[in-house]
C-alpha atoms as a PDB file:
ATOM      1  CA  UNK A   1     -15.823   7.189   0.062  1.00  0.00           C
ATOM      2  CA  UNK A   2     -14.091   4.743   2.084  1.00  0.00           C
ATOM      3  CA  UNK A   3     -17.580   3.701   3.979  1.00  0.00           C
ATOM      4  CA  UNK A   4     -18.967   2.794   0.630  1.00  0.00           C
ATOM      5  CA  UNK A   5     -15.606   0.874  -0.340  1.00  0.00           C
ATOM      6  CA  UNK A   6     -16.445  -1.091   3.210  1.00  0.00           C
ATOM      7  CA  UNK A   7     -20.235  -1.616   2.464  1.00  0.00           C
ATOM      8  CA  UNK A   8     -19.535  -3.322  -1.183  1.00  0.00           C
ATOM      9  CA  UNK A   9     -21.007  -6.913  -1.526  1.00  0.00           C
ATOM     10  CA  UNK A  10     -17.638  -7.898  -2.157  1.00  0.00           C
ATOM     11  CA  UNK A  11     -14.181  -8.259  -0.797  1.00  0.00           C
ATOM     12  CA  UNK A  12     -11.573  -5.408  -2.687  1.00  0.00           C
ATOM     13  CA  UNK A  13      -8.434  -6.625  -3.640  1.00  0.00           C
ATOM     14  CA  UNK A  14      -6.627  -2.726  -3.067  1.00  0.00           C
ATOM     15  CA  UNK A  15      -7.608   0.796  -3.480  1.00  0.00           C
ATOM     16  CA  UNK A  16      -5.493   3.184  -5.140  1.00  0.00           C
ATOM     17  CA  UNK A  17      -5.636   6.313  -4.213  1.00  0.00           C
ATOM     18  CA  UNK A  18      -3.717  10.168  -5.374  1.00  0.00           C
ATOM     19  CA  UNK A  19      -1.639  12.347  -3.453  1.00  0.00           C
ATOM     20  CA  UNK A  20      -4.642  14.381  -1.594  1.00  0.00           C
ATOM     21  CA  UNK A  21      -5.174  11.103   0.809  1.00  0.00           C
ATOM     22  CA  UNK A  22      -0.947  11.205   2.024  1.00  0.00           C
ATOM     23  CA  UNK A  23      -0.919  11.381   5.393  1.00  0.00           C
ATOM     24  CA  UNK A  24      -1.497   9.477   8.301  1.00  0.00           C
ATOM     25  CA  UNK A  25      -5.165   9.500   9.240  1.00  0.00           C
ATOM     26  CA  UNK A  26      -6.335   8.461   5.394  1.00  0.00           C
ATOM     27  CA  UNK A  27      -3.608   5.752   5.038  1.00  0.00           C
ATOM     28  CA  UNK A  28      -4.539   4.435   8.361  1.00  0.00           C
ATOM     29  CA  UNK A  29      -8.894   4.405   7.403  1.00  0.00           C
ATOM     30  CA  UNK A  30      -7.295   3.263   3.701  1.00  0.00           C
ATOM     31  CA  UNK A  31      -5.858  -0.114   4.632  1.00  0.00           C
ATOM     32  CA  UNK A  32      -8.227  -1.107   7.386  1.00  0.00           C
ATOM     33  CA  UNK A  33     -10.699  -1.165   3.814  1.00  0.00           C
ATOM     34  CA  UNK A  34      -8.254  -2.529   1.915  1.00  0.00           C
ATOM     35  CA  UNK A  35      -4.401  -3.078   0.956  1.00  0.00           C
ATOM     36  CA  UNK A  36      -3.703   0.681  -0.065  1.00  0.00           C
ATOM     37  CA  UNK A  37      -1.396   2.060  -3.167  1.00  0.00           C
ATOM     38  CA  UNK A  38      -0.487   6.044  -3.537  1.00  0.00           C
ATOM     39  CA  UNK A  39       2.483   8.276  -4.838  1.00  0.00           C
ATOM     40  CA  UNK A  40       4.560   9.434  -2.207  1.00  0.00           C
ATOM     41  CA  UNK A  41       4.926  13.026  -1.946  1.00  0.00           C
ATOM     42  CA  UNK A  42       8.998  13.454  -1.878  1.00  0.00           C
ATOM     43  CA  UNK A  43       8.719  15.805   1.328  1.00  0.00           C
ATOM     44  CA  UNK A  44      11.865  15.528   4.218  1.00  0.00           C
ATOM     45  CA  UNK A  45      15.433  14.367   4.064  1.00  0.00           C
ATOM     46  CA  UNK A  46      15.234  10.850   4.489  1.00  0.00           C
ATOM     47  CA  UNK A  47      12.652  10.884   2.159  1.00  0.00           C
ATOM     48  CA  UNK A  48      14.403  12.216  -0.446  1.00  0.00           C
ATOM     49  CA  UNK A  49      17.100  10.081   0.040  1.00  0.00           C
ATOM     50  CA  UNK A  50      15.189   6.919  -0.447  1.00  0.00           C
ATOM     51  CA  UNK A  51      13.995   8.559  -4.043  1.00  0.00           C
ATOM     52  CA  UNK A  52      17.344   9.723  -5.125  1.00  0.00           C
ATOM     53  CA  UNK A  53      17.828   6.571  -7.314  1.00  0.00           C
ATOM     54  CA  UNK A  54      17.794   5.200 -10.751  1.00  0.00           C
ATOM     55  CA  UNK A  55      17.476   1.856 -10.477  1.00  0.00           C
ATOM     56  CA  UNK A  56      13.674  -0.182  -9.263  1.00  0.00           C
ATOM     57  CA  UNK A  57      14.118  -2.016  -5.633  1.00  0.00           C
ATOM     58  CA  UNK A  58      12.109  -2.565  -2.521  1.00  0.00           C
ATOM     59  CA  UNK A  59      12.302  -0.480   0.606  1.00  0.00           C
ATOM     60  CA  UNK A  60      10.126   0.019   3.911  1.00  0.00           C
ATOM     61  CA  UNK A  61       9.307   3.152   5.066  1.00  0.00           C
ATOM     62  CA  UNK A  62       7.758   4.337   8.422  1.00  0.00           C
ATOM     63  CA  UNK A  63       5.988   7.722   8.697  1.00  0.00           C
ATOM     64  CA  UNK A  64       6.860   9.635  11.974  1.00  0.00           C
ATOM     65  CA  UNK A  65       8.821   6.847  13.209  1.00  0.00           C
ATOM     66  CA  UNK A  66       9.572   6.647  16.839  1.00  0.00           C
ATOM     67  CA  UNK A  67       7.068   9.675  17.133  1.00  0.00           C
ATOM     68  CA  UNK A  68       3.742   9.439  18.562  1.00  0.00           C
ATOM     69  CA  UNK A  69       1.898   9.720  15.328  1.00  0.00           C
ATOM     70  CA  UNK A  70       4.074   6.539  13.744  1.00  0.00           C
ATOM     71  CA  UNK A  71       2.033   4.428  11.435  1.00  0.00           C
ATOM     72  CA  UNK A  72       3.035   0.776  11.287  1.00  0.00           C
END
């Protein structure tokens, strides 16, 4: 999928994508193509901390920070 998203005649604005392509290896391919939106799958502590709200605001995230497999 994501060579024929690179091989369009035209620049994409974002790809949107479900909850099969969380984790690291798609995200990384995702956004080289394109600016990338998906759910987040509420998996880990810190995680579910960030969720456990009721009210909209921004926040960064960092998958496997400080690990070798972080994604920036």
């Amino acid at each position: 999928m994501l060579d024929h998203v690179a091989a369009l005649p035209f620049d994409v604005a974002g790809v949107l994508a479900d909850r099969g392509f969380y984790d690291g290896t798609s995200i990384e391919r995702l956004d080289a193509a394109a600016p990338v939106a998906l759910p987040i799958i509420r998996r880990g502590k810190r995680m579910a901390e960030k969720l456990d709200t009721t009210v909209s605001y921004w926040t960064e995230y960092v998958m496997y920070e400080g690990s070798e497999r972080e994604l920036e």
